[in-house]
Protein backbone atom coordinates (compact mmCIF):
# COMPACT_ATOMS: atom_id res chain seq x y z
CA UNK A 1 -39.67 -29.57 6.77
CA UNK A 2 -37.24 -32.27 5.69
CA UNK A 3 -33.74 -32.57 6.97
CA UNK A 4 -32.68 -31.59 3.55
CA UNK A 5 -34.51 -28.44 3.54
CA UNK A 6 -33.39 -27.53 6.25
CA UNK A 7 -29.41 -27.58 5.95
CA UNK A 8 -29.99 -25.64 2.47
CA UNK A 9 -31.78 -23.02 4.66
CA UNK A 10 -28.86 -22.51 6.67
CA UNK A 11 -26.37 -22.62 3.88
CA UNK A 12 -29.07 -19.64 2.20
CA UNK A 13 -28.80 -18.06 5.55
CA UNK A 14 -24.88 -18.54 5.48
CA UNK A 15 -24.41 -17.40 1.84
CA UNK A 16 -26.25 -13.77 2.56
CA UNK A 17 -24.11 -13.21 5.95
CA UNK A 18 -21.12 -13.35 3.84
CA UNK A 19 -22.58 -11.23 1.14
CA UNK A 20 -23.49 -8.35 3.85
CA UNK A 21 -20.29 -9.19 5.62
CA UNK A 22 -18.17 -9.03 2.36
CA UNK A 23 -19.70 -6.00 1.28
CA UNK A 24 -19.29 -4.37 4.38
CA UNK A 25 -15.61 -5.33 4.61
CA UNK A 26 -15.75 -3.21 1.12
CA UNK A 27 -17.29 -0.06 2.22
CA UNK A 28 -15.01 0.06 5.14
CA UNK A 29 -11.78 -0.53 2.81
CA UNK A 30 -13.26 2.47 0.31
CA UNK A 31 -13.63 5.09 3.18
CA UNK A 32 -9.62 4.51 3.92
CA UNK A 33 -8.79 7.36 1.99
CA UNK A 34 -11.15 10.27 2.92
CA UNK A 35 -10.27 9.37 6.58
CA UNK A 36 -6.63 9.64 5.58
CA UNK A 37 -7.09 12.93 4.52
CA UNK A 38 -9.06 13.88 7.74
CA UNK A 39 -6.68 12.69 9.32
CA UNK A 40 -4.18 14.92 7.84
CA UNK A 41 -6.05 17.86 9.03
CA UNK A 42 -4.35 17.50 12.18
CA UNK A 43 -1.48 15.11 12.14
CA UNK A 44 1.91 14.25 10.02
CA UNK A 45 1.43 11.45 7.57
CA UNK A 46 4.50 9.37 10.06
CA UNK A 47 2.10 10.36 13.02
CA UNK A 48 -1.00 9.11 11.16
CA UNK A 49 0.78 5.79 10.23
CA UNK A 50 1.89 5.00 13.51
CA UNK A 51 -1.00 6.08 15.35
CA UNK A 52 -3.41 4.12 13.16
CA UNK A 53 -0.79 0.82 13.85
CA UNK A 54 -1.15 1.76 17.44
CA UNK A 55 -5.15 1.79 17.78
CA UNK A 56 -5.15 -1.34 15.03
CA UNK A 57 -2.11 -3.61 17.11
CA UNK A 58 -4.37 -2.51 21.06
CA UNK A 59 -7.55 -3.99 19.00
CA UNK A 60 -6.25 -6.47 17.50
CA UNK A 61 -4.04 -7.78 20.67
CA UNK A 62 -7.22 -7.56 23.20
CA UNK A 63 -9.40 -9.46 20.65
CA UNK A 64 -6.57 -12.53 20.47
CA UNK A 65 -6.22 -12.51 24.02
CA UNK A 66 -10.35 -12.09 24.73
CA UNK A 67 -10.06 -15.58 22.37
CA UNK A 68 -7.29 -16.79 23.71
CA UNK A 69 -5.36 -17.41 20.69
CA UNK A 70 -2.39 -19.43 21.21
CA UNK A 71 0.87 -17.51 19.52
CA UNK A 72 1.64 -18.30 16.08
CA UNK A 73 4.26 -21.01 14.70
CA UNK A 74 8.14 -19.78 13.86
CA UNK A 75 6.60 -21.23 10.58
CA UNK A 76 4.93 -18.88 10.08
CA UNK A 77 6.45 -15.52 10.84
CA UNK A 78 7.90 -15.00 7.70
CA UNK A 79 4.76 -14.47 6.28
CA UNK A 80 3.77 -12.27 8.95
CA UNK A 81 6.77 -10.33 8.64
CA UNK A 82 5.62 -9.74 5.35
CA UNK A 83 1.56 -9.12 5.95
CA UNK A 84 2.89 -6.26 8.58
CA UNK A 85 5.32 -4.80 5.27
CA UNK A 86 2.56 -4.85 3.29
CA UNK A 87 -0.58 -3.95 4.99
CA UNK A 88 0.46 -2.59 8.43
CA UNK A 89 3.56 -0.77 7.58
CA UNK A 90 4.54 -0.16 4.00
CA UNK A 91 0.84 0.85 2.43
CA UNK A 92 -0.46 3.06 5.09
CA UNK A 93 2.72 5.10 4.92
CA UNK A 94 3.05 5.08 1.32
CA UNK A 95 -0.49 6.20 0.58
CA UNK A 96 -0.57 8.45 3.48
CA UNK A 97 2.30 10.63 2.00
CA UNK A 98 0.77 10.20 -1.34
CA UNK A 99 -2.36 12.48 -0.24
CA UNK A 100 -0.37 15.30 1.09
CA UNK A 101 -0.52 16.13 -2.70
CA UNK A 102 -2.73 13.64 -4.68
CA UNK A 103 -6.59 13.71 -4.51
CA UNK A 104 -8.66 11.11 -3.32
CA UNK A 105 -9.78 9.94 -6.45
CA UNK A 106 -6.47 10.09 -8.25
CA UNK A 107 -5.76 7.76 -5.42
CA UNK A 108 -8.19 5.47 -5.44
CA UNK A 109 -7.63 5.33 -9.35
CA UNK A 110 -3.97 4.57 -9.31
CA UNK A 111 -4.69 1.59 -6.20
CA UNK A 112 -8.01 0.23 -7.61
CA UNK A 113 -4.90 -1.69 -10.22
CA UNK A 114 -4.20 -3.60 -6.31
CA UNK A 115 -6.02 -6.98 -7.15
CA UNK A 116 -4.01 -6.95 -10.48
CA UNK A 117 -0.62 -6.32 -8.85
CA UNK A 118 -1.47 -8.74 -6.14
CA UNK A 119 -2.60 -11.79 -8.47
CA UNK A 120 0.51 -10.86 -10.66
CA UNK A 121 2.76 -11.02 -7.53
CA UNK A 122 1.16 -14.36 -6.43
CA UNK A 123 1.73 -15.96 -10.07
CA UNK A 124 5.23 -15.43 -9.88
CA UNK A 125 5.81 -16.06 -6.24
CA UNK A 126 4.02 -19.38 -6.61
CA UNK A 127 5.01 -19.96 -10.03
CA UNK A 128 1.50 -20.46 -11.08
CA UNK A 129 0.64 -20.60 -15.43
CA UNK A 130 -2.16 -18.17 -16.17
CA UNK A 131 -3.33 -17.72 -19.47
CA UNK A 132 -2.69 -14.97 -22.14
CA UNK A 133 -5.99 -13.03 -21.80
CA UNK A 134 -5.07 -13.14 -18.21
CA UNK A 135 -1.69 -10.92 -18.91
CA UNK A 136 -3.19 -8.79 -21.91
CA UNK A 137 -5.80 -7.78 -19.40
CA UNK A 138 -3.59 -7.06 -16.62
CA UNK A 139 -1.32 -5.04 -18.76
CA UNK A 140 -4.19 -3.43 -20.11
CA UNK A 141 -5.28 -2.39 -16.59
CA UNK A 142 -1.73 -1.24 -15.83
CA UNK A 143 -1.13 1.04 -18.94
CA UNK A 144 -5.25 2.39 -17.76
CA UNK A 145 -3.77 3.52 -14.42
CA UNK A 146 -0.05 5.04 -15.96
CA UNK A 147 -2.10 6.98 -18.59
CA UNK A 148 -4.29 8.52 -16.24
CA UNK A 149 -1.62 9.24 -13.80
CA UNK A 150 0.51 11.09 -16.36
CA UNK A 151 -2.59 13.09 -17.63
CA UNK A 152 -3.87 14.19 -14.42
CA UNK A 153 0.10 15.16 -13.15
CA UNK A 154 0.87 17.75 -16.76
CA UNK A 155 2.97 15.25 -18.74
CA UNK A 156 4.74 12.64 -16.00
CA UNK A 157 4.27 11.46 -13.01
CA UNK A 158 4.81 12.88 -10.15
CA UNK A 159 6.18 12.50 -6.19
CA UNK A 160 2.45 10.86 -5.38
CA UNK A 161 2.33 8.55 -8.18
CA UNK A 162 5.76 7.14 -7.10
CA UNK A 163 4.45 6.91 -3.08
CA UNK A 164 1.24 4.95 -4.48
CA UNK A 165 3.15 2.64 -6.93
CA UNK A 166 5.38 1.89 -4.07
CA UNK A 167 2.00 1.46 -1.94
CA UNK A 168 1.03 -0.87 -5.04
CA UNK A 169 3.61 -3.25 -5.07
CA UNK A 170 4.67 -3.94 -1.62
CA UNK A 171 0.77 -4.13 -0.40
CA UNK A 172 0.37 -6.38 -3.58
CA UNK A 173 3.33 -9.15 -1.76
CA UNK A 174 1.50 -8.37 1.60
CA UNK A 175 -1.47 -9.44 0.37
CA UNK A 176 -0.20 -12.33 -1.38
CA UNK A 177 1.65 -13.68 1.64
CA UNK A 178 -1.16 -13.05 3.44
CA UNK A 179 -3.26 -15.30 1.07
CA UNK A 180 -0.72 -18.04 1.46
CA UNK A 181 -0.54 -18.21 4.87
CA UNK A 182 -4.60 -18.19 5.10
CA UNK A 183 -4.12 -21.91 3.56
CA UNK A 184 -3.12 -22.67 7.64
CA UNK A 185 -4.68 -19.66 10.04
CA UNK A 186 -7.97 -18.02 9.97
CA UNK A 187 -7.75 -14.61 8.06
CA UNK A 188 -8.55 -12.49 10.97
CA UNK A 189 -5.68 -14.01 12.98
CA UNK A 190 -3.35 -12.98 10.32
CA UNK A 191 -3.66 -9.24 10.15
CA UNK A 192 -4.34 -9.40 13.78
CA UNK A 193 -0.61 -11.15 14.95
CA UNK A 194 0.79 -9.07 11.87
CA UNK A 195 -0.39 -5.75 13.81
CA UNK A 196 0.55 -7.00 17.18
CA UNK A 197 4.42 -7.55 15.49
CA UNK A 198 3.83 -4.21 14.55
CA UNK A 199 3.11 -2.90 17.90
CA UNK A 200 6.24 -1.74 19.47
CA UNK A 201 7.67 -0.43 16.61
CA UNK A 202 4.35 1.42 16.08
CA UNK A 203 4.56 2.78 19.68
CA UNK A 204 8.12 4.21 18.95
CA UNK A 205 6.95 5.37 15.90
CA UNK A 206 4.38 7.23 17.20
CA UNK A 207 6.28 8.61 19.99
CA UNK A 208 9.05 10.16 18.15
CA UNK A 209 6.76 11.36 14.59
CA UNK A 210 3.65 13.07 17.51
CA UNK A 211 7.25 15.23 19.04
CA UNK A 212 8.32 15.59 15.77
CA UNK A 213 5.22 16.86 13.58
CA UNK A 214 2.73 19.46 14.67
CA UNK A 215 -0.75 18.19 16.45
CA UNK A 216 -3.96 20.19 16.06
CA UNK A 217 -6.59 18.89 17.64
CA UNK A 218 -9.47 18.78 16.17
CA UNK A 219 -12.75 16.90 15.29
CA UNK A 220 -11.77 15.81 11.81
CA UNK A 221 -8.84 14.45 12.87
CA UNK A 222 -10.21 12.61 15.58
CA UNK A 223 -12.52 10.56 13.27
CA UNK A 224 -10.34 10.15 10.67
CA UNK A 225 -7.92 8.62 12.95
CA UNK A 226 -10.60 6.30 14.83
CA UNK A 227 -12.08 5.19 11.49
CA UNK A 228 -8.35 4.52 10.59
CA UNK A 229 -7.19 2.53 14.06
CA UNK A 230 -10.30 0.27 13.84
CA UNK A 231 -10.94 -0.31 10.34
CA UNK A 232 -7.39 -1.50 10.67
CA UNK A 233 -8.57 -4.70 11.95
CA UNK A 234 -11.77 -4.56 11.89
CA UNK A 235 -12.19 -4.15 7.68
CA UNK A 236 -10.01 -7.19 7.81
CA UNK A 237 -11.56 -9.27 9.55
CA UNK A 238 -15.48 -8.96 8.39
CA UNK A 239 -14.10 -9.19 5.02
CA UNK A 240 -12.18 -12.55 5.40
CA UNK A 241 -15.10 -14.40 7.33
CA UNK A 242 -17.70 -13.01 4.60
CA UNK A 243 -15.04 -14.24 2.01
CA UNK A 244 -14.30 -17.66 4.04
CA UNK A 245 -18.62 -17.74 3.70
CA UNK A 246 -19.23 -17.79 0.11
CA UNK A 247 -15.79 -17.89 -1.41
CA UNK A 248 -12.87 -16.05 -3.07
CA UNK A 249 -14.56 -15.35 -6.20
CA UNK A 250 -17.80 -13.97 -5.53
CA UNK A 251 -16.11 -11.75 -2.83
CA UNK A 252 -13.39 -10.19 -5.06
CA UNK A 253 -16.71 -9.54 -7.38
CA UNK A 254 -17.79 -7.32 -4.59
CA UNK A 255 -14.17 -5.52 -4.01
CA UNK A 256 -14.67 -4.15 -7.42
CA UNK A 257 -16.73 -1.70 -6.59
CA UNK A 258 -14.05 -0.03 -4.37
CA UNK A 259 -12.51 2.38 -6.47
CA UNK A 260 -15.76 3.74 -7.46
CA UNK A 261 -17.07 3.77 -3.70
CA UNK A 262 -14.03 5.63 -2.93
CA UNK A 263 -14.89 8.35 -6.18
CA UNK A 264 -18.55 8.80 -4.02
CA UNK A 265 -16.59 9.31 -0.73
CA UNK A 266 -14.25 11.86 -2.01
CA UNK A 267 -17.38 13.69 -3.26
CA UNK A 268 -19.88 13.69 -0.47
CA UNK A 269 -16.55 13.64 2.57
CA UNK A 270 -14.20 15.77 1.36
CA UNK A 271 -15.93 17.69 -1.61
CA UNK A 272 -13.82 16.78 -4.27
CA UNK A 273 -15.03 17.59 -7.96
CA UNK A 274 -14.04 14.42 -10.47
CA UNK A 275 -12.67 14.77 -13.28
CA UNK A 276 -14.44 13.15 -16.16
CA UNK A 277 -11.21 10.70 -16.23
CA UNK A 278 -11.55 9.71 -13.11
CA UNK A 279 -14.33 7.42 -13.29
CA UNK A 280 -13.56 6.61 -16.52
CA UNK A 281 -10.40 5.54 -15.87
CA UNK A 282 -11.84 3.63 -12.88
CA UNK A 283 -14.12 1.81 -15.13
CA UNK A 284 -11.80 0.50 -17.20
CA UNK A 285 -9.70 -0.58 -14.50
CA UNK A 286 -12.70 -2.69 -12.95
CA UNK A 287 -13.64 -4.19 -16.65
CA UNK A 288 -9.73 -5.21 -16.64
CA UNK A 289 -9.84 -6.85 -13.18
CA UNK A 290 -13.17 -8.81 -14.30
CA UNK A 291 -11.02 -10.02 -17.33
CA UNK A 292 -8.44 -11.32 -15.16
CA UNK A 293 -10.79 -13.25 -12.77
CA UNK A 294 -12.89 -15.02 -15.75
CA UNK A 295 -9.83 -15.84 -16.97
């Protein structure tokens, strides 16, 4: 075997790690919502948001300090600031007291327009020219998700909508910032200093919401709220080393099967029945989103 043959083995070898990594990143992200909802069982939505930053921020702060991470740059907690908004604080909570009332796959509808909100955020925070197949399709994508959401809720939207448009948007500049700030940390480090920020807060958070709201123990719960405290991190991190292995676009290929991972979830989980708009709807949305990427 030549030398040459050789180093394209490995880069074979490297290519399907980050496809299974990638992909499992994914599948973690689509079972956020059903574990949500377990979660629920048991806890109040401020009790599930803080207890989830909790478990994430005690991972994420023994895995820096197990690799002896030096602390980030003032540089650079601005952006971190904003990661935690997005991803650790603002999102969870927002989609958390969407369920109370909304479905899983209304959900997962309504947030599978994220990558279209995020690469419209990241346009005009870095004042980047795309062309005009690139809005048509994203605007297509949005009106999708608004039609949908005001058929499934009688005529207008309602409470839920407004939590996951909220969710939308400010996960949308965490995810952005997030992206920016990749250009000079390793993804993993990112969400993992942005839920150590988080921590304190989180801990208060927690402390006050679990006296606050009622607590049933139970066996749902306790999953759901595992699942929810590691995937935290963990989701993150698998999916930005498969992504740093064979690159941004063949990755967000894969995270466009989300939406309709999360549809299968809410079925076999939580024994939802779908509407036939639902995956409609959540076709369309992808075939906008593949529009957007190509162009």
């Amino acid at each position: 075997m030549t030398a040459q043959d050789s180093a394209t083995g490995r880069m074979a070898i490297a290519v399907n790690g980050g496809v299974l990594l990638a992909a499992l990143g994914v599948a973690m992200f689509s079972l956020t919502f059903p574990a949500t909802v377990w979660a629920l069982d048991g806890l109040g939505p401020w009790s599930v948001t803080a207890c989830r930053a909790v478990l994430g921020g005690l991972i994420a702060g023994g895995c820096l300090l197990a690799r002896r991470v030096p602390p980030p740059a003032r540089r650079h907690l601005g952006g971190l600031l904003a990661v935690a908004a997005g991803t650790v604080v603002g999102f969870p909570l927002l989609t958390t007291l969407a369920l109370q009332t909304s479905s899983t796959s209304h959900a997962a509808v309504v947030v599978g327009l994220l990558p279209l909100t995020t690469a419209a955020y990241a346009a005009v925070r870095t004042r980047t020219r795309h062309s005009g197949r690139f809005w048509a399709a994203a605007l297509a994508g949005a009106a999708v998700v608004v039609v949908f959401a005001v058929q499934q809720s009688g005529g207008r939207p309602g409470l839920s909508d407004l939590y996951l448009l909220g969710a939308l948007l400010i996960c949308a500049a965490g995810y952005a910032e997030g992206g920016r700030l990749a250009r000079e940390l390793p993804g993993w480090q990112i969400i993992g200093w942005a839920l150590v920020l988080c921590l304190p807060l989180a801990l208060a958070g927690a402390a006050v919401a679990l006296s606050v709201e009622p607590v049933h123990l139970g066996g749902r719960m306790t999953a759901g709220m595992l699942w929810l405290g590691v995937a935290q991190f963990l989701s993150l991190w698998v999916w930005y080393r498969g992504m740093g292995a064979i690159g941004v676009a063949k990755a967000s290929q894969l995270q466009l099967a989300q939406p309709l991972l999360t549809l299968v979830w809410s079925v076999a989980l939580l024994g939802e029945h779908l509407t036939p708009a639902a995956p409609l709807a959540a076709v369309a949305v992808l075939v906008c989103i593949g529009v957007t990427q190509r162009a």
